[in-house]
N, C-alpha and C. Protein backbone atom coordinates (compact mmCIF):
# COMPACT_ATOMS: atom_id res chain seq x y z
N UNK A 1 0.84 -1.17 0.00
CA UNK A 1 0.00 0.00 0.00
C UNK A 1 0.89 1.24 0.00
N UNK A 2 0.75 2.02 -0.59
CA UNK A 2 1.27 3.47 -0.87
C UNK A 2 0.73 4.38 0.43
N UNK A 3 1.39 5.17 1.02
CA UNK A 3 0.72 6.13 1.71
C UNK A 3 1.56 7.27 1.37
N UNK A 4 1.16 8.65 1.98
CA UNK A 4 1.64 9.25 2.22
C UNK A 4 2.14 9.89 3.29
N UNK A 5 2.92 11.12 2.95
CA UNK A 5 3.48 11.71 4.54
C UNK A 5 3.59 13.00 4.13
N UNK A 6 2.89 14.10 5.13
CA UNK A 6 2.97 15.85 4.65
C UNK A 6 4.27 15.52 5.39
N UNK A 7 4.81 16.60 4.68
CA UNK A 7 6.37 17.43 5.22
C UNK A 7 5.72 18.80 6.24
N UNK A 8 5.96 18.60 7.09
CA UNK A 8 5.69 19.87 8.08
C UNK A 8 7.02 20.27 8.68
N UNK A 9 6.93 21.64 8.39
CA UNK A 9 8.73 21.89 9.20
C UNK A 9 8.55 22.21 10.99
N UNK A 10 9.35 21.02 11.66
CA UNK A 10 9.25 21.12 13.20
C UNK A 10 9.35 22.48 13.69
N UNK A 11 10.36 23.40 12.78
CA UNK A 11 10.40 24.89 13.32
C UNK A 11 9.04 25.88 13.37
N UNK A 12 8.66 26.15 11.84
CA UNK A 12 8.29 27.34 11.67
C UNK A 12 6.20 26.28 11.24
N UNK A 13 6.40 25.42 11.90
CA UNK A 13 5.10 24.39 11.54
C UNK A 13 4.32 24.54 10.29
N UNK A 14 4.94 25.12 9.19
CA UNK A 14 4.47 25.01 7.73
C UNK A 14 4.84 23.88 6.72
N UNK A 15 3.47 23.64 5.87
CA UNK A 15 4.00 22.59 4.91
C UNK A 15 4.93 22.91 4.13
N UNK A 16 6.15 22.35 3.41
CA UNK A 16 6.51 22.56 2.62
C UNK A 16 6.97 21.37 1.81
N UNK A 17 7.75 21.82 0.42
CA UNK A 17 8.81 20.82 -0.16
C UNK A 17 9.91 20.71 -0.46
N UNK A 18 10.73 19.83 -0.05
CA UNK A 18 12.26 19.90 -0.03
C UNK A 18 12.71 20.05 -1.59
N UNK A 19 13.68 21.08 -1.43
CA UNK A 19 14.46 21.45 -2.57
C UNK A 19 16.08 20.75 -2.94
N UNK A 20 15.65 19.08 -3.16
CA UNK A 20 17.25 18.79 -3.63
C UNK A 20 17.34 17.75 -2.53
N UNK A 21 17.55 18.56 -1.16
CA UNK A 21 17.50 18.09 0.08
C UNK A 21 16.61 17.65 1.23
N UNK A 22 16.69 16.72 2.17
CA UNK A 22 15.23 16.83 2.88
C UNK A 22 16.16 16.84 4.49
N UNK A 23 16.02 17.91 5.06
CA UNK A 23 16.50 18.37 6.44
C UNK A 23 15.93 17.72 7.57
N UNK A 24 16.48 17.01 8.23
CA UNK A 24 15.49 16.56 9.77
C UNK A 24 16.59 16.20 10.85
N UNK A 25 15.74 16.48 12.08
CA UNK A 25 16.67 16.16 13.19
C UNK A 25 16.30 15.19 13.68
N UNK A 26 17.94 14.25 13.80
CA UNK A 26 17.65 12.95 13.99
C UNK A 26 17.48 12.93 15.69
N UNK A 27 16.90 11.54 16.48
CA UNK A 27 17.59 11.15 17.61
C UNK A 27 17.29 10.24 17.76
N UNK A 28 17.31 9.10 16.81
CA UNK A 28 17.65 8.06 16.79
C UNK A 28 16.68 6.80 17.17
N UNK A 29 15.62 7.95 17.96
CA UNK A 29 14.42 7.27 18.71
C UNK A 29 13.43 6.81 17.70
N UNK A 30 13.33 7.98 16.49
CA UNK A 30 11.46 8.17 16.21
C UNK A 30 11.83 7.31 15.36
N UNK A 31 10.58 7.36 14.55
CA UNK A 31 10.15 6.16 13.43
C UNK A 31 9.94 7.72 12.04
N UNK A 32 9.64 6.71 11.54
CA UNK A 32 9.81 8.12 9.88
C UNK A 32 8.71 9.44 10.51
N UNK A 33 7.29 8.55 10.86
CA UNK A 33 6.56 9.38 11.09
C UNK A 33 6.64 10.92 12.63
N UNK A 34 7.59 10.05 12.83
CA UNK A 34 8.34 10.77 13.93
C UNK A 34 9.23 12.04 14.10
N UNK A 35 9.62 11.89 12.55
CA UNK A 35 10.71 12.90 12.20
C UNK A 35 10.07 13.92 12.22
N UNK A 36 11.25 14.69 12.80
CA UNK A 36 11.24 16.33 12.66
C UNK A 36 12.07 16.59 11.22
N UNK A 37 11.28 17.25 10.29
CA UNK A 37 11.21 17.50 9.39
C UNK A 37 11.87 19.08 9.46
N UNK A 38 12.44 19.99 8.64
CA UNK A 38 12.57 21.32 8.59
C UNK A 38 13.15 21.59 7.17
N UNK A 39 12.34 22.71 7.01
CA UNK A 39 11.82 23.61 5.54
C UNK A 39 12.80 24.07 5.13
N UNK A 40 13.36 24.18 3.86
CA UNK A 40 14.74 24.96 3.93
C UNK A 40 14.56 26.59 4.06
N UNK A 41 13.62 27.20 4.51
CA UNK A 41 13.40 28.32 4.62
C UNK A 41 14.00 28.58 6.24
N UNK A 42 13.84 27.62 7.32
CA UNK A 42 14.44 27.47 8.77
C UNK A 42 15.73 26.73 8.46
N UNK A 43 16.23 26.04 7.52
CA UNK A 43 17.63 25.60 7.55
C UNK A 43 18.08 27.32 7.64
N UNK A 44 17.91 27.81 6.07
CA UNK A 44 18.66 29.20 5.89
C UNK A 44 18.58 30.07 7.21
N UNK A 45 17.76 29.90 8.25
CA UNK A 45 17.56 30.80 8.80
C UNK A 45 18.52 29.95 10.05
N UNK A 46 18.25 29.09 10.20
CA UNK A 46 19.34 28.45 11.11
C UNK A 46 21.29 29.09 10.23
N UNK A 47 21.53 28.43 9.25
CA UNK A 47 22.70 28.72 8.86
C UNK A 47 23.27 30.25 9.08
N UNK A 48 22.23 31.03 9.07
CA UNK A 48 22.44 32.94 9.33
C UNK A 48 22.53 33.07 10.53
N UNK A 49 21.68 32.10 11.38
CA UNK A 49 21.92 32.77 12.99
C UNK A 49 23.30 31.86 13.51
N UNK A 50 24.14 31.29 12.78
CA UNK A 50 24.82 30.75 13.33
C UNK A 50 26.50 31.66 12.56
N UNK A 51 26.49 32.87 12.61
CA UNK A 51 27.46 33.60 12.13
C UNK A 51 28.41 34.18 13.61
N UNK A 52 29.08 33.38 13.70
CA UNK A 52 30.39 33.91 14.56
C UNK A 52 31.09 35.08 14.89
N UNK A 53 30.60 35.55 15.61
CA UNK A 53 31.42 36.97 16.11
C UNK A 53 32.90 36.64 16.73
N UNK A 54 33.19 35.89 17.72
CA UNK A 54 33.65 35.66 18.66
C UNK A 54 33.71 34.34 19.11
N UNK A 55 34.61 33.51 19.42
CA UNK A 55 34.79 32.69 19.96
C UNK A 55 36.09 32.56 21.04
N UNK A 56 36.20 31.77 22.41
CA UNK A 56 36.73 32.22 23.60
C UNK A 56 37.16 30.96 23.97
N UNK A 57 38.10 29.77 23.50
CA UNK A 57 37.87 28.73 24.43
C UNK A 57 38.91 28.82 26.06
N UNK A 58 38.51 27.91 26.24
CA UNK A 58 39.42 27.67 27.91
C UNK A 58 39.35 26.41 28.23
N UNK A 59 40.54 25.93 29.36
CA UNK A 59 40.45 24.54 29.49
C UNK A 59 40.53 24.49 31.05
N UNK A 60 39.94 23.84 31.93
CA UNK A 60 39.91 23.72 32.98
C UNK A 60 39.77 22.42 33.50
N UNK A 61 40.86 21.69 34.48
CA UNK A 61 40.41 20.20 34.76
C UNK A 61 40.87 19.16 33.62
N UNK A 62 41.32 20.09 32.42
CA UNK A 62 41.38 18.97 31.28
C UNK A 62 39.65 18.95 30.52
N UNK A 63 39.25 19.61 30.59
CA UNK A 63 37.68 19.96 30.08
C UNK A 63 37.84 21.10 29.36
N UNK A 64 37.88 20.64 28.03
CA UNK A 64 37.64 21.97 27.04
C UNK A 64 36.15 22.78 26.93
N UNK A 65 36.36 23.92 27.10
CA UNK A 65 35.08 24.49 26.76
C UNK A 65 34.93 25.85 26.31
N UNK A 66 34.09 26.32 25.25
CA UNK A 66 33.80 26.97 24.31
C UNK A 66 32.80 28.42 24.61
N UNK A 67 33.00 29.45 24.64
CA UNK A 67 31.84 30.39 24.74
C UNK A 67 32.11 31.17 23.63
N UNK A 68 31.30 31.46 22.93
CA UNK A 68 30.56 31.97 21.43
C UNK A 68 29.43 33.04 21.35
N UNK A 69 30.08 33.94 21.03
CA UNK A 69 28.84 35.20 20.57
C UNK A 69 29.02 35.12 19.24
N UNK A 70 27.38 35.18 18.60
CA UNK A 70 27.19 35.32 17.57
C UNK A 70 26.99 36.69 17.58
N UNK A 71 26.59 36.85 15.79
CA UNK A 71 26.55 37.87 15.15
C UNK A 71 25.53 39.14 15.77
N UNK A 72 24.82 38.46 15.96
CA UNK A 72 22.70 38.99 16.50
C UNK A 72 22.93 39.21 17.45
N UNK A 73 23.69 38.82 17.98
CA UNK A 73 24.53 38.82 20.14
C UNK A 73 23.56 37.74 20.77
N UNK A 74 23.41 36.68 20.34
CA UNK A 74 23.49 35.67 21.40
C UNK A 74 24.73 34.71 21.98
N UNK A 75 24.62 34.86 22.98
CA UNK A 75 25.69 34.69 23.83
C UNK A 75 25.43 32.99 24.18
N UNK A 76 26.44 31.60 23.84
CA UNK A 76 26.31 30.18 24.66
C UNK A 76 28.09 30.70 25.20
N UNK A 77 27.92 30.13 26.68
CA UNK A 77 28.44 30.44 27.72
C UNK A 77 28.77 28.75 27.89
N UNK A 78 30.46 28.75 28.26
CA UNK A 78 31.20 27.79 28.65
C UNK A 78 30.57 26.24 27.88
N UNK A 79 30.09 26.11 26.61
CA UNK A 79 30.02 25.24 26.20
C UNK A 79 30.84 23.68 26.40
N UNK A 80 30.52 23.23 26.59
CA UNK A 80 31.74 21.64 26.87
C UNK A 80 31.74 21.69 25.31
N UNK A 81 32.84 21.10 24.74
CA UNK A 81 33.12 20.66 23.20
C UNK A 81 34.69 19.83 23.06
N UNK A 82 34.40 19.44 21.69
CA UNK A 82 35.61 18.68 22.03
C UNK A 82 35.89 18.81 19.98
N UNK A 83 37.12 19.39 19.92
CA UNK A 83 37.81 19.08 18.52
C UNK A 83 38.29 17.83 18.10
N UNK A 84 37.50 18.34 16.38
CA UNK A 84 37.46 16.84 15.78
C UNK A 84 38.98 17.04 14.58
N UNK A 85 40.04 16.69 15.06
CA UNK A 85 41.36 17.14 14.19
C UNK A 85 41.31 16.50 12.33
N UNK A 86 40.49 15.45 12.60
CA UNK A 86 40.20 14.70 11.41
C UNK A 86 39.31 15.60 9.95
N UNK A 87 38.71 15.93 10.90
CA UNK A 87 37.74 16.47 9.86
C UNK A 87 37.79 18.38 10.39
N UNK A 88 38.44 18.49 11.08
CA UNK A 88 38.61 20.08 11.64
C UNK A 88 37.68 20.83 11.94
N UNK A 89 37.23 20.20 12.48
CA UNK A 89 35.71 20.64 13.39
C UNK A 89 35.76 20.65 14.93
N UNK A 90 34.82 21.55 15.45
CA UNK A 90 34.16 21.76 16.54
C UNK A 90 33.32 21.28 17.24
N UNK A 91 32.66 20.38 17.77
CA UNK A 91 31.73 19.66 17.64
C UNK A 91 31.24 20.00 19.71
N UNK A 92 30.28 20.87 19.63
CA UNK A 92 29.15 20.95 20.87
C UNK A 92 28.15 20.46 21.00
N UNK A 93 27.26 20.75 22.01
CA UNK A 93 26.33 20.62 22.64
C UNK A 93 24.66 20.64 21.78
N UNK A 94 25.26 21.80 20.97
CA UNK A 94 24.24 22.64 20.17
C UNK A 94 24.66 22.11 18.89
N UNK A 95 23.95 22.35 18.02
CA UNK A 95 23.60 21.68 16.54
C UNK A 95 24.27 22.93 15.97
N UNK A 96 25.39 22.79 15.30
CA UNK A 96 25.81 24.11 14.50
C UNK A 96 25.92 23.93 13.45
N UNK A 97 26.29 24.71 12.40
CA UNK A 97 26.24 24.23 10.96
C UNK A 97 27.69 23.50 11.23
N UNK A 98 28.18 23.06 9.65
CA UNK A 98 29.66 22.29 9.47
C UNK A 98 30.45 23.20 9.25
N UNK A 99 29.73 24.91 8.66
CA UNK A 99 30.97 25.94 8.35
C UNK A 99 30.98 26.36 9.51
N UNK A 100 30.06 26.60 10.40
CA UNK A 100 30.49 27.08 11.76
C UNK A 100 31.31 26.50 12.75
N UNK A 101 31.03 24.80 12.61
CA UNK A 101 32.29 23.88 13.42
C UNK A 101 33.58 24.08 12.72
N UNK A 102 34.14 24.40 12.09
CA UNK A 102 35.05 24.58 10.74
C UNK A 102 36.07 26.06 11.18
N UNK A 103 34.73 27.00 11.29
CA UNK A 103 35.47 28.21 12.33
C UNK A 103 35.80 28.17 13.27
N UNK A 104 35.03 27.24 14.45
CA UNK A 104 35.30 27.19 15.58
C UNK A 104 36.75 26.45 15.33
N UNK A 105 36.77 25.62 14.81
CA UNK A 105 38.00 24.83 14.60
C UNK A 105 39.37 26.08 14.89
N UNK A 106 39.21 26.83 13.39
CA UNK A 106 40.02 27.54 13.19
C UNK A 106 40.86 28.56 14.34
N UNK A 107 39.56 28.81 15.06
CA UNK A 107 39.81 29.73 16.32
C UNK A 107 40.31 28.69 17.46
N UNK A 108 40.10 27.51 17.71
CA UNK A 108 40.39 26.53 18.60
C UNK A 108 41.88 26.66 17.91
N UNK A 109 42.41 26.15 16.90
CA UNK A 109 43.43 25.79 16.29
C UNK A 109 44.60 27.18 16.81
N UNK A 110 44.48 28.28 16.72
CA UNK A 110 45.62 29.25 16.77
C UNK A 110 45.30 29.54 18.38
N UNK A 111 44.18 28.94 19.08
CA UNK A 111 44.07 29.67 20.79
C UNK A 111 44.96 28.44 21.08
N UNK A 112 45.05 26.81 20.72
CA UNK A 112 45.67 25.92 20.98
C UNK A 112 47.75 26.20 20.82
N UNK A 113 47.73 26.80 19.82
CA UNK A 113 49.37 26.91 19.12
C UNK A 113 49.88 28.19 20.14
N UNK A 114 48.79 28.99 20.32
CA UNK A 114 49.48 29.85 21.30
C UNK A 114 49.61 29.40 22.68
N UNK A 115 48.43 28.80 23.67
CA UNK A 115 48.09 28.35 24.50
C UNK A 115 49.94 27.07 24.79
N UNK A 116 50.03 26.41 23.48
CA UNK A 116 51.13 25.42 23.48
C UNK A 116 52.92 26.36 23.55
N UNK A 117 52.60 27.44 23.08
CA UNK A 117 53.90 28.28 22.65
C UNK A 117 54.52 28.27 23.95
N UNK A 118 54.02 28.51 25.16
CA UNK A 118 54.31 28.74 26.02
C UNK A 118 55.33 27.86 27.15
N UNK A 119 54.76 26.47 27.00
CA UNK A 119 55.09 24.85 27.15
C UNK A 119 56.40 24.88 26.57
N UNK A 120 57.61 24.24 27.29
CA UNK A 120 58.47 23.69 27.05
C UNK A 120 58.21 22.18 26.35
N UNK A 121 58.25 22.25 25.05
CA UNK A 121 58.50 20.66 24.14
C UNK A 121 59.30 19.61 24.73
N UNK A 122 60.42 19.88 24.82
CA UNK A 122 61.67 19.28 25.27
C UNK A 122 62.81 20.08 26.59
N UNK A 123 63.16 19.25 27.19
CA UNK A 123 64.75 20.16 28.20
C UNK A 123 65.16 18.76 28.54
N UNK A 124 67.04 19.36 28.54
CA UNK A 124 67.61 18.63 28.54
C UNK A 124 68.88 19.62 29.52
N UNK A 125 69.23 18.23 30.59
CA UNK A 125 70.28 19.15 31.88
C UNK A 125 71.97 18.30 30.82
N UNK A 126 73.04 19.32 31.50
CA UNK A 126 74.20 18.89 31.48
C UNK A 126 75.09 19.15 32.04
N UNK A 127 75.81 18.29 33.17
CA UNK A 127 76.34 18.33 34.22
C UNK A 127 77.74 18.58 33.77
N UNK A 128 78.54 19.72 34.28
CA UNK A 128 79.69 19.48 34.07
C UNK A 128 80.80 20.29 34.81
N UNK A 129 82.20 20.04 35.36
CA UNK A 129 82.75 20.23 36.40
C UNK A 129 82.65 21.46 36.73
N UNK A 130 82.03 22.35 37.90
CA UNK A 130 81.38 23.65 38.24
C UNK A 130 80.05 24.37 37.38
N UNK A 131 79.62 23.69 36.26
CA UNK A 131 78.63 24.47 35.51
C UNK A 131 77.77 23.82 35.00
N UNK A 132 76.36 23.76 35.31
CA UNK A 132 75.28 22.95 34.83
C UNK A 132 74.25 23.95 33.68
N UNK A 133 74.45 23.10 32.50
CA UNK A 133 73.34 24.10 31.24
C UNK A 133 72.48 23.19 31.19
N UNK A 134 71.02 24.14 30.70
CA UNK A 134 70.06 23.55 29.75
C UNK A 134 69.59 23.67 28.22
N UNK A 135 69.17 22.77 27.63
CA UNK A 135 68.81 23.26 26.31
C UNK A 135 67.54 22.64 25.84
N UNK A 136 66.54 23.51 25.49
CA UNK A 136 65.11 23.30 25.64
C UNK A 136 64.44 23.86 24.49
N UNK A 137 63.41 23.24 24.23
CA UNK A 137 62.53 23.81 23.27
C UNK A 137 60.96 24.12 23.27
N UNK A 138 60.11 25.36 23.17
CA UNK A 138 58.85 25.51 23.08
C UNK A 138 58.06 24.65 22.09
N UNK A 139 56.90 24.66 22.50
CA UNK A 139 56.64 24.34 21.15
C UNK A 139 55.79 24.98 20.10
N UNK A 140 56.10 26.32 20.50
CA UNK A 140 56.48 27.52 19.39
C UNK A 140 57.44 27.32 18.56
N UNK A 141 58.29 26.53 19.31
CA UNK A 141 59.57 26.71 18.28
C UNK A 141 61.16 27.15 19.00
N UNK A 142 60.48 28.34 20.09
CA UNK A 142 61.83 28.70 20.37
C UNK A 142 63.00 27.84 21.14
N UNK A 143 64.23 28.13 20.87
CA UNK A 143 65.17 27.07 21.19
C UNK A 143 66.06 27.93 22.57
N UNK A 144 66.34 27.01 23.25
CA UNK A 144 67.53 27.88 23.93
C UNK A 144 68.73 26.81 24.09
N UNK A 145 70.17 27.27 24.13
CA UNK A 145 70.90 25.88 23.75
C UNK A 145 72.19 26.37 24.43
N UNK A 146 72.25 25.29 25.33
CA UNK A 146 73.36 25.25 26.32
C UNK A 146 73.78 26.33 27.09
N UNK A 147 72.75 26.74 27.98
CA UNK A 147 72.63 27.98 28.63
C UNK A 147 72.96 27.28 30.11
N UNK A 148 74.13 27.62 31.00
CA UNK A 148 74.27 27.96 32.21
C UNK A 148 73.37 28.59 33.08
N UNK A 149 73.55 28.15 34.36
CA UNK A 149 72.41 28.80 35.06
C UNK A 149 72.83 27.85 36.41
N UNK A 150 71.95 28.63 37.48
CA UNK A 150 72.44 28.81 39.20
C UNK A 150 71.30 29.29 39.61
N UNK A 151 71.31 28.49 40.74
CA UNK A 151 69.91 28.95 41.98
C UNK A 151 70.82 30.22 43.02
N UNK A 152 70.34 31.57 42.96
CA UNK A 152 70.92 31.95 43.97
C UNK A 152 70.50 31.78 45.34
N UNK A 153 71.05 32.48 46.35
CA UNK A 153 70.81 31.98 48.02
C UNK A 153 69.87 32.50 47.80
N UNK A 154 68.72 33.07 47.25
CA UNK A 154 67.05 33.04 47.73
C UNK A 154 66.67 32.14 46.92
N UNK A 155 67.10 31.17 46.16
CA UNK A 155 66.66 29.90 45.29
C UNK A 155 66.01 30.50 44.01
N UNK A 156 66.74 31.36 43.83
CA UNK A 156 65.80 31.51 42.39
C UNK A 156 66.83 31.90 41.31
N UNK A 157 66.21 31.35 40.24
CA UNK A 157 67.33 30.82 38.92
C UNK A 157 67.71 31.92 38.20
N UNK A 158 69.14 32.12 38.43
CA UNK A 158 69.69 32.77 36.96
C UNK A 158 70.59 32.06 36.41
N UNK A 159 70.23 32.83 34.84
CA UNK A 159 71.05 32.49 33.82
C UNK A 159 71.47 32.74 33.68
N UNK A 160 72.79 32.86 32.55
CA UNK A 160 73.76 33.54 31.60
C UNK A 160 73.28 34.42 30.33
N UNK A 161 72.20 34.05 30.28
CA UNK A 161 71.44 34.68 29.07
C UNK A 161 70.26 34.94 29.64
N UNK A 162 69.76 35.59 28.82
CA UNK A 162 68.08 36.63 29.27
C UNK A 162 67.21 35.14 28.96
N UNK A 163 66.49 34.73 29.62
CA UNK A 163 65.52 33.70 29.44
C UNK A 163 63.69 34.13 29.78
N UNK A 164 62.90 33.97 28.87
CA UNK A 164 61.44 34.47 29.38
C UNK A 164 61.18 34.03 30.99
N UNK A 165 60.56 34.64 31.57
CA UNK A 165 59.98 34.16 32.94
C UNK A 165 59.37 32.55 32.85
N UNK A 166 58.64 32.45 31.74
CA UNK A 166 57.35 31.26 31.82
C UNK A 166 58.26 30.69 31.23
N UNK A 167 59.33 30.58 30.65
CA UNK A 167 60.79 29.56 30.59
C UNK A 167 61.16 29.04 32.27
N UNK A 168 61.70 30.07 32.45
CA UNK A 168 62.21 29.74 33.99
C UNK A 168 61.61 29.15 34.66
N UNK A 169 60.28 28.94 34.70
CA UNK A 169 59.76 28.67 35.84
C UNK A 169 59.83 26.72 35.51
N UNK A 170 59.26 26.69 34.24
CA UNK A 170 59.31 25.47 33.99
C UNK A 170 60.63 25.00 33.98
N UNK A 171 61.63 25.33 33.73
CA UNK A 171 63.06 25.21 34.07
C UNK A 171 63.28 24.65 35.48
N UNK A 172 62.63 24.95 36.55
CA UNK A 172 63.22 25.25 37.82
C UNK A 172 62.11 23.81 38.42
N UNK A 173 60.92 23.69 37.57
CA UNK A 173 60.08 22.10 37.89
C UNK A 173 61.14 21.28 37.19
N UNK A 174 61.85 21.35 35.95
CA UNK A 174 62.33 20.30 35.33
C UNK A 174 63.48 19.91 36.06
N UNK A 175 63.87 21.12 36.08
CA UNK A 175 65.21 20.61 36.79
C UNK A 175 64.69 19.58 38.47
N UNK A 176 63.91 20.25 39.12
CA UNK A 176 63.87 19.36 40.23
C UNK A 176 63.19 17.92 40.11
N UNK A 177 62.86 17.67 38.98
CA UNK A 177 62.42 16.25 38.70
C UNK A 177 63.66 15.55 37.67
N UNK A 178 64.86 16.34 37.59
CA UNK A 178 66.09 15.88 36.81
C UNK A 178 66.74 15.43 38.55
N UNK A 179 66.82 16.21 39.43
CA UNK A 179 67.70 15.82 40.28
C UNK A 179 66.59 14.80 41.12
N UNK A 180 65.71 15.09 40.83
CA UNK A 180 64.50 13.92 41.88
C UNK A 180 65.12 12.59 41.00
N UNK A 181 65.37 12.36 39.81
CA UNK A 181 65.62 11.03 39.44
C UNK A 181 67.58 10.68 39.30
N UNK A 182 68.42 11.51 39.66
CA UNK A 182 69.55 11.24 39.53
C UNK A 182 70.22 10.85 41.26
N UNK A 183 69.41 11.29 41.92
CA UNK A 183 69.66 11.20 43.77
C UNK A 183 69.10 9.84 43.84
N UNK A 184 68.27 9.52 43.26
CA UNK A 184 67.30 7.77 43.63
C UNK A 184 68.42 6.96 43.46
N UNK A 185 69.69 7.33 42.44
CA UNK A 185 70.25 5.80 41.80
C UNK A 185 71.48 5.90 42.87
């Protein structure tokens, strides 16, 4: 038996007919008759309200999360999300388009390279009769290579060369987990 099925769009509750495409939101639950259906007149209008002003991520706990002002100024606040490196996407809570996960990407991608610039990649100690150097790398890129250096009597590290602060500091953990494993043996 043949039946039919009106197309009603779940958004804007008008009949319509799909052009090319037929839009619906899945969840996996309903049956055909179940589907939420939507008009491409609420796709377009979905794809416009989803124009990016701003995006902010932060990581806390090891929990990435996302806050996003759009264009119109609606504001989603601390979104949980998680980047998809494969396909270079964004992927939240909320249903966004694929060019908008795509941006988010983009903005995740350079808050990540800076966020990483900072991080020592690599350090490496070298002991030698009166003078101990390090040589280390960001993973920005920057190098520092066979630099001397001394705790003075208030314990705090100088070098021979000008070194960033947020160098030093990680300098001064590495090193005490270089001598935490050379005192054990």
């Amino acid at each position: 038996m043949i039946r039919t099925l009106e197309l009603i769009c779940s958004e804007c509750h008008n009949n319509f007919i799909p052009e090319g495409k037929l839009y619906y939101r899945d969840n996996y639950l309903n049956t055909i008759r179940d589907t939420q259906f939507i008009c491409p007149d609420c796709i377009k209008k979905w794809h416009d309200k989803w124009k990016i002003k701003k995006a902010v991520f932060s990581e806390i706990d090891y929990v990435l999360s996302v806050t996003i002002e759009l264009e119109d100024g609606t504001v989603y606040n601390d979104m949980d999300c998680t980047p998809i490196h494969e396909t270079e996407t964004v992927v939240t809570g909320e249903d966004i388009p694929v060019e908008a996960q795509q941006q988010l990407y983009a903005v995740y991608a350079a808050w990540d390279r800076e966020r990483k610039s900072h991080y020592l990649k690599d350090c490496t100690f070298k002991d030698e009769f009166m003078r101990t150097t390090f040589s280390c790398e960001t993973y920005a890129g920057d190098k520092y290579e066979d630099i001397a250096f001394r705790f003075n009597m208030r314990g705090e590290l100088e070098t021979e060369k000008p070194v960033p602060e947020y160098v030093k500091q990680q300098i001064v953990d590495a090193y005490r987990i270089y001598e935490a494993q050379n005192t054990e043996e």
